[in-house]
N, C-alpha and C. Protein backbone atom coordinates (compact mmCIF):
# COMPACT_ATOMS: atom_id res chain seq x y z
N UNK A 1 -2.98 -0.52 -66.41
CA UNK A 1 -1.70 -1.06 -66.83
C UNK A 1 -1.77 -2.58 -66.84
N UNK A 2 -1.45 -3.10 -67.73
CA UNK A 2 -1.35 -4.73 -67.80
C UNK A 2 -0.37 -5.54 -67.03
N UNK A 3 -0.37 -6.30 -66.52
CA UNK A 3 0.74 -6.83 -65.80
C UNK A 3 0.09 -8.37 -65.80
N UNK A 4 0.90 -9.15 -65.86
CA UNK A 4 1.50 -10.85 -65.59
C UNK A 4 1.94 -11.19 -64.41
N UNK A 5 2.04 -11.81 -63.86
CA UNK A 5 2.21 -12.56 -62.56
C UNK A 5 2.50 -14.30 -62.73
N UNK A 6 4.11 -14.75 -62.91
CA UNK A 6 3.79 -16.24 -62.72
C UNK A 6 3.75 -16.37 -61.63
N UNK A 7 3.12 -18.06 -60.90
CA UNK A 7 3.65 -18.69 -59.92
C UNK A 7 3.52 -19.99 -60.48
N UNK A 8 4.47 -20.61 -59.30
CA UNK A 8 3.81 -22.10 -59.15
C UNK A 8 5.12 -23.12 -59.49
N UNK A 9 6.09 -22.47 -59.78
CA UNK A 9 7.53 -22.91 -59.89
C UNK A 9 7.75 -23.74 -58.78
N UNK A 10 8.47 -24.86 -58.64
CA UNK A 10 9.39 -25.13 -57.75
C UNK A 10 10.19 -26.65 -57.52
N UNK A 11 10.58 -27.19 -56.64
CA UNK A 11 11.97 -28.22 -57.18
C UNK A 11 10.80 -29.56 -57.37
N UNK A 12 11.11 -30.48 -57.83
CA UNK A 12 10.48 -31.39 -58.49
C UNK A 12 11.39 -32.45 -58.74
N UNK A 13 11.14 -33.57 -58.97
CA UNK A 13 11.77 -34.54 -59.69
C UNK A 13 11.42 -35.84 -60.96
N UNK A 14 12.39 -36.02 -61.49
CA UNK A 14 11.74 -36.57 -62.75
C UNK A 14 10.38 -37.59 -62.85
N UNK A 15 9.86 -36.81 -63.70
CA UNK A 15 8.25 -37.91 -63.93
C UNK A 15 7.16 -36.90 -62.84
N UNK A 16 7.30 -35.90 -62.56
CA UNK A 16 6.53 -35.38 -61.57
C UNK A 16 5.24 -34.24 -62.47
N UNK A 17 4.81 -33.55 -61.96
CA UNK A 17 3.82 -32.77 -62.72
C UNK A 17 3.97 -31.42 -62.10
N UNK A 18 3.37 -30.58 -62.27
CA UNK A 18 3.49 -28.69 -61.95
C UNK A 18 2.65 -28.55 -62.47
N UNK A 19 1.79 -27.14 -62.16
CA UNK A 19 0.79 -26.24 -62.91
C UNK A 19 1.63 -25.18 -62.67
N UNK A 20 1.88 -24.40 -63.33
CA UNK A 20 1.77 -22.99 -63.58
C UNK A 20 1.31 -21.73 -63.62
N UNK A 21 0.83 -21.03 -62.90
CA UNK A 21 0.03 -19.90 -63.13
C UNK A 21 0.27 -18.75 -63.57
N UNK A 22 -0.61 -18.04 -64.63
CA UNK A 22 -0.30 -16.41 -65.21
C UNK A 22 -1.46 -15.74 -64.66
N UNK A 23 -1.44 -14.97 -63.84
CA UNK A 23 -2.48 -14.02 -62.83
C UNK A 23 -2.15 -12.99 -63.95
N UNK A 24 -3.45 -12.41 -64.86
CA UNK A 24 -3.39 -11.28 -65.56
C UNK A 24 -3.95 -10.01 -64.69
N UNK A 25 -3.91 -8.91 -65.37
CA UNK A 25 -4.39 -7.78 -64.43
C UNK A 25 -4.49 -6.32 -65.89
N UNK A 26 -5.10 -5.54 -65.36
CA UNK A 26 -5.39 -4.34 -66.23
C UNK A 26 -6.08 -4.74 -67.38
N UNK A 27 -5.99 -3.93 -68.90
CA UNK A 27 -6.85 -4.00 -69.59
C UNK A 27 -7.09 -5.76 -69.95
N UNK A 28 -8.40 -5.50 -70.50
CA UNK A 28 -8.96 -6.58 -70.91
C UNK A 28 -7.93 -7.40 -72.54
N UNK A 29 -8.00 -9.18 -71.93
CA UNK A 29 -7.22 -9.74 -72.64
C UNK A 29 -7.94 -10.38 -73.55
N UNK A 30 -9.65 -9.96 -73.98
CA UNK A 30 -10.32 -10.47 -75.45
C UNK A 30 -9.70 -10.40 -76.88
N UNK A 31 -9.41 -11.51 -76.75
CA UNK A 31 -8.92 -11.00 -78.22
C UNK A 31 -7.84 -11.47 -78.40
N UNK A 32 -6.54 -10.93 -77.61
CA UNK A 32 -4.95 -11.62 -77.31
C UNK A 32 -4.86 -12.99 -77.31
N UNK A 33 -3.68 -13.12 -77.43
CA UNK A 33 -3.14 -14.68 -77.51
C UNK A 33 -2.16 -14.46 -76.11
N UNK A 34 -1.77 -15.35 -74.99
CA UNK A 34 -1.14 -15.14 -73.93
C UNK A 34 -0.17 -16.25 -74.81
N UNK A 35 0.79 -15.84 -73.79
CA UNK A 35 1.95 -17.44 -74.61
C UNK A 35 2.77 -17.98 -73.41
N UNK A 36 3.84 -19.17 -72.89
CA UNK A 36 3.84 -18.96 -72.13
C UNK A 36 5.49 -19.69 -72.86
N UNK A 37 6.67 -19.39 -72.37
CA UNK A 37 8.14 -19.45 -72.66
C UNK A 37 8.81 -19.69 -71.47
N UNK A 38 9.85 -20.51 -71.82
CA UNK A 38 10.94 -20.07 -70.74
C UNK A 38 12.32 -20.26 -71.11
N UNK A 39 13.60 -20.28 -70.24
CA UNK A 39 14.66 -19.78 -70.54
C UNK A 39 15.70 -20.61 -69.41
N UNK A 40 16.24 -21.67 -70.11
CA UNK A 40 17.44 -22.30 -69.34
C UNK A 40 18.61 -21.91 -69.05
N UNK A 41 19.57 -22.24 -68.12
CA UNK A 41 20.49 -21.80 -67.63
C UNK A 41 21.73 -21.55 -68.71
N UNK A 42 21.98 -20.54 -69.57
CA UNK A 42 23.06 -20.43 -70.80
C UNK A 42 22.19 -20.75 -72.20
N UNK A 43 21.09 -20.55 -71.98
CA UNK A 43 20.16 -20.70 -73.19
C UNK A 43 19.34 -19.43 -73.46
N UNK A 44 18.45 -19.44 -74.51
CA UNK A 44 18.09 -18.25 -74.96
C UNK A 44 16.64 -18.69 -74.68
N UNK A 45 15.92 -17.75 -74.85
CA UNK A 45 14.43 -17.59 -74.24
C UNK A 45 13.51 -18.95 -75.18
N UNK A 46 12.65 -20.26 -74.89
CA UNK A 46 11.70 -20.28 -76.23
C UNK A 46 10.50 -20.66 -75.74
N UNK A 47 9.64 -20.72 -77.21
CA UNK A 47 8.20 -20.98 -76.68
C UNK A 47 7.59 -22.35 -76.36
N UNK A 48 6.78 -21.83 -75.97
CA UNK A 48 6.17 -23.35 -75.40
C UNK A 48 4.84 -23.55 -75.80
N UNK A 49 3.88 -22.96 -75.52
CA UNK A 49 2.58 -22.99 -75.75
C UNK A 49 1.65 -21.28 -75.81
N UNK A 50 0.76 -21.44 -76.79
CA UNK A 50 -0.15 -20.29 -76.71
C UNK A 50 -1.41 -20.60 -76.75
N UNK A 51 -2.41 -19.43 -76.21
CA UNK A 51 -3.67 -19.65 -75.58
C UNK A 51 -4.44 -18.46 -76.21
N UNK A 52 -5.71 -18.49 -76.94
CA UNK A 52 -6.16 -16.87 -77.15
C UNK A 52 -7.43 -16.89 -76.14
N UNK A 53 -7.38 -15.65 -75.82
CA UNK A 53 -8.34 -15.25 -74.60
C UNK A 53 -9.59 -15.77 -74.73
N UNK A 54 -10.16 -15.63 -76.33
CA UNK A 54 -11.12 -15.36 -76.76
C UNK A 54 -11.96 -16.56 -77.08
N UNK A 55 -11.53 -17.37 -77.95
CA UNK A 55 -11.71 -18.95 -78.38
C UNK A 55 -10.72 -19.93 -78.02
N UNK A 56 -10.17 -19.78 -76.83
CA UNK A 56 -9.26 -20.89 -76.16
C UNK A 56 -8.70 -21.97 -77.27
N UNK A 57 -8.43 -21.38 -78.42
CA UNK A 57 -7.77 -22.05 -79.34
C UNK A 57 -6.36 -21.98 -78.84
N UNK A 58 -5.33 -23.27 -79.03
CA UNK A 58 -4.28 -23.49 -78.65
C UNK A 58 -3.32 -23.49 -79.39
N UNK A 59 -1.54 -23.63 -79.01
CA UNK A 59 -1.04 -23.96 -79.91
C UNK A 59 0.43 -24.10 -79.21
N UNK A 60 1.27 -24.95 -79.73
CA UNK A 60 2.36 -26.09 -79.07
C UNK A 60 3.40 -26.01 -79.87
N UNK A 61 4.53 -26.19 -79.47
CA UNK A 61 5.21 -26.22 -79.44
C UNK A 61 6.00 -27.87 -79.33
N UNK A 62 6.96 -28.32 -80.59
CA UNK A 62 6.17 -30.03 -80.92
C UNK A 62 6.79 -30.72 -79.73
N UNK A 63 7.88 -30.52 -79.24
CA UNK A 63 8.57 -31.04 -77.78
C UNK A 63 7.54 -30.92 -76.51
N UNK A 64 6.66 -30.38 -76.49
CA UNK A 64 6.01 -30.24 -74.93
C UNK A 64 4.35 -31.17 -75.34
N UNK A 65 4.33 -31.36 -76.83
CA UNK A 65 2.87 -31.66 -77.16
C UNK A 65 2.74 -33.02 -76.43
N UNK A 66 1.87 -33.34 -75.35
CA UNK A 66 1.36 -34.67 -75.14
C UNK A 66 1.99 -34.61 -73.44
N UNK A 67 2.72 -33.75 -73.27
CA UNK A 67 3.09 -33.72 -71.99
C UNK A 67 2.61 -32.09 -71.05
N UNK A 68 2.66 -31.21 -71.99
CA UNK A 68 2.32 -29.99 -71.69
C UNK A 68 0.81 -29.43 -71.82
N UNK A 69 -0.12 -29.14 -71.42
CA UNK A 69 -1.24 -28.42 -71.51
C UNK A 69 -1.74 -26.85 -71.22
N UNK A 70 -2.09 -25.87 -72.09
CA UNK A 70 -1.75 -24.50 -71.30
C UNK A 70 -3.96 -24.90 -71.56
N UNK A 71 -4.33 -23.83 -70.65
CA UNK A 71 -5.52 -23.73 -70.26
C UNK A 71 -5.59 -21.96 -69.75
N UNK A 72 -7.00 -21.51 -69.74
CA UNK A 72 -7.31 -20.09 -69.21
C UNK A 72 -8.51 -20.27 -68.15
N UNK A 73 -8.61 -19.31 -67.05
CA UNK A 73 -9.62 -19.34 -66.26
C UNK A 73 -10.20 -18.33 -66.57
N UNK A 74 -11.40 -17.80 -67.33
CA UNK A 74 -11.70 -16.33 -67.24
C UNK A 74 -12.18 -15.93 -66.05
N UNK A 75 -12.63 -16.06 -65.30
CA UNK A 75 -13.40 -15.60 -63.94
C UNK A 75 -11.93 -15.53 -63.16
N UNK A 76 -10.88 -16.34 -63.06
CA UNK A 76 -9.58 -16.29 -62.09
C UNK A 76 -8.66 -15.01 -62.84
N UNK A 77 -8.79 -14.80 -64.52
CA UNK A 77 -7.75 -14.06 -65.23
C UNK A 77 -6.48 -14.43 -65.02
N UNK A 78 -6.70 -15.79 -65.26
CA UNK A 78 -5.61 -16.93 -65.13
C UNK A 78 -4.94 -17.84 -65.83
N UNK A 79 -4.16 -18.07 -67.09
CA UNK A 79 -3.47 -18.82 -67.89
C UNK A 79 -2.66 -19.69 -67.21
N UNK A 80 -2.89 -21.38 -67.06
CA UNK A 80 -2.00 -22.24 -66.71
C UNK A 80 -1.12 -23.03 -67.37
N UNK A 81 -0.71 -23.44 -67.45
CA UNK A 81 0.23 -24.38 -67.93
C UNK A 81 0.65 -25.95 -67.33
N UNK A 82 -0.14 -26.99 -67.48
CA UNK A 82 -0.12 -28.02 -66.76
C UNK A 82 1.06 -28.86 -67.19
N UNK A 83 2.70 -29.28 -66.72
CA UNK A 83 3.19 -29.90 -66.84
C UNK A 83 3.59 -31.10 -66.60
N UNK A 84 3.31 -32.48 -67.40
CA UNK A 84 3.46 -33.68 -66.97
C UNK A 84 4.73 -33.95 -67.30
N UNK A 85 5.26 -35.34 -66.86
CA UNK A 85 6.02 -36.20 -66.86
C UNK A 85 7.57 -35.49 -67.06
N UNK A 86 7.73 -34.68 -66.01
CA UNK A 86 8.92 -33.46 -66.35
C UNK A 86 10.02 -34.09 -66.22
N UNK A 87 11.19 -33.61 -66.89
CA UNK A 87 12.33 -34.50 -67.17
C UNK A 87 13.59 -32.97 -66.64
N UNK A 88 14.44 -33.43 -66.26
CA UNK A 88 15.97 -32.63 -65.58
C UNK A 88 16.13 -31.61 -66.89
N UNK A 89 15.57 -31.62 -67.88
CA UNK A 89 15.97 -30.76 -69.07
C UNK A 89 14.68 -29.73 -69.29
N UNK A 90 13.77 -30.09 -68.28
CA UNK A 90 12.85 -28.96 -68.24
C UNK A 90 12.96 -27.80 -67.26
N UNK A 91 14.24 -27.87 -66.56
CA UNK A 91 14.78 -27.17 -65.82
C UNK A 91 15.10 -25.77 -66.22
N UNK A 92 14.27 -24.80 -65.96
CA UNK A 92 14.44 -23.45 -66.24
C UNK A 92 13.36 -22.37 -65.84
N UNK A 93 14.03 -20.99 -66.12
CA UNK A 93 12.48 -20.12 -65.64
C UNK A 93 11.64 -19.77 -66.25
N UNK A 94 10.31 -20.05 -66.06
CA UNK A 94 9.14 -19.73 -66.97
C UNK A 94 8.63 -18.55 -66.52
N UNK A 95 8.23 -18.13 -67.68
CA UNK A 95 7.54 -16.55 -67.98
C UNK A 95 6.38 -16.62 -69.42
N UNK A 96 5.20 -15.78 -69.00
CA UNK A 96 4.17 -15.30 -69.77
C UNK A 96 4.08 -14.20 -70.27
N UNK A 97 3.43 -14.19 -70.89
CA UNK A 97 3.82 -12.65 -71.79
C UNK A 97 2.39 -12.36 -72.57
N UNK A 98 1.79 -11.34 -73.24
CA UNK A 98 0.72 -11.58 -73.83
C UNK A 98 1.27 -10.80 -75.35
N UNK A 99 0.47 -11.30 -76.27
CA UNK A 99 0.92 -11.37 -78.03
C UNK A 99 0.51 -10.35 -78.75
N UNK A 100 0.85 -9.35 -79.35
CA UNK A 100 0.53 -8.21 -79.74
C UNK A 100 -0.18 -8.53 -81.08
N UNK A 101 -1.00 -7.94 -81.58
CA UNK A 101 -1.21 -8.08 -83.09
C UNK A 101 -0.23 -8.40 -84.26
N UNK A 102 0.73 -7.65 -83.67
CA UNK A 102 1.43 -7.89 -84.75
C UNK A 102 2.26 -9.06 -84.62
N UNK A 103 2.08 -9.92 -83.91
CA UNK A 103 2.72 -11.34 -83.22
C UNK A 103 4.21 -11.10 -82.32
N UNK A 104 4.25 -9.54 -82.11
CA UNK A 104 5.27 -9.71 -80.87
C UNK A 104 5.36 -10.07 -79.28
N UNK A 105 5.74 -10.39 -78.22
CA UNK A 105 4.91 -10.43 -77.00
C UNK A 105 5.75 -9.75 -76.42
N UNK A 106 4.51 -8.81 -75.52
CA UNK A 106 4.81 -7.70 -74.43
C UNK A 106 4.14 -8.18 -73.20
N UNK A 107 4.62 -7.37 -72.30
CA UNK A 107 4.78 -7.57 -70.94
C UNK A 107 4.85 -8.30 -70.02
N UNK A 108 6.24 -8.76 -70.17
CA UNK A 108 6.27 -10.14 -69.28
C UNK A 108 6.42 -10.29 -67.99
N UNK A 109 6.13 -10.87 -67.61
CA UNK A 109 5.80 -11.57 -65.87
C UNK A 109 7.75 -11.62 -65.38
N UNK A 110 7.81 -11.77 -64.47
CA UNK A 110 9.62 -11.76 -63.57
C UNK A 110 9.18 -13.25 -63.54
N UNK A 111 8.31 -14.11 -64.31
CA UNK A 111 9.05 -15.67 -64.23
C UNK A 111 9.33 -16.29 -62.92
N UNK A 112 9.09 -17.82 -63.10
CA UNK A 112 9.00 -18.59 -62.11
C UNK A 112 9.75 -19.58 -62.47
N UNK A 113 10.01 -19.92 -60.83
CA UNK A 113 11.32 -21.11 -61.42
C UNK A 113 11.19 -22.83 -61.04
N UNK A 114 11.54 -23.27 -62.50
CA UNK A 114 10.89 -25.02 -62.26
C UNK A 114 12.45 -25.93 -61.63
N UNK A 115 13.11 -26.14 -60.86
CA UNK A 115 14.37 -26.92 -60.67
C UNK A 115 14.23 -28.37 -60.30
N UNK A 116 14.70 -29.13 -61.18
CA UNK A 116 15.10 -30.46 -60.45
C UNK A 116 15.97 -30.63 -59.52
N UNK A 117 15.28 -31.45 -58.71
CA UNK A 117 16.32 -32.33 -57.63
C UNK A 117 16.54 -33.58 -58.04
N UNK A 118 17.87 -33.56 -56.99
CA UNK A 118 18.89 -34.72 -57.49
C UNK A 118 18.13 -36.08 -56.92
């Protein structure tokens, strides 16, 4: 069974940095694109960055480009997400998911949570 795992959420303040982690598990992710989204408080889910298992080819999302980095560990089965210079509007819960062929994404992680302090 496939399953996602974030961590690495937690309170922060502006200009600070986070990594992110997606701990994969079950079948093999050759091939897939992982993606990694999240979802603010009265907002709707969006994307952020994608990663394919296979040729660590990337792809962004134009608001996070130059501040955001997603990366894979194959030996950890680990998708990160390195966030710089975070601002009070990056405040929300992040979740991974991995990309179906047909470009839908299934099985997402219960998400981790990034909060600013005052």
């Amino acid at each position: 069974q496939v399953q996602l795992v974030e961590s690495g959420g937690g309170l922060v303040q502006t200009g600070a940095s986070l990594r992110l982690s997606c701990t994969t598990s079950g079948r093999t992710f050759s091939g897939y694109y992982v993606g990694w989204f999240r979802q603010a408080p009265g907002k709707g889910r969006e994307f952020l960055a994608s990663i394919n298992w296979s040729d660590e080819s990337t792809y962004y999302v134009d608001f996070v480009k130059g501040r955001f980095t997603i990366t894979r560990d194959n030996k950890k089965n680990t998708v990160y997400l390195q966030m710089n210079d975070l601002k009070p509007e990056d405040t929300a819960l992040y979740s991974c998911a991995r990309r179906t062929p047909a470009g839908a994404y299934e099985y997402w992680g219960q998400g981790t949570q990034v909060t600013f302090s005052a």
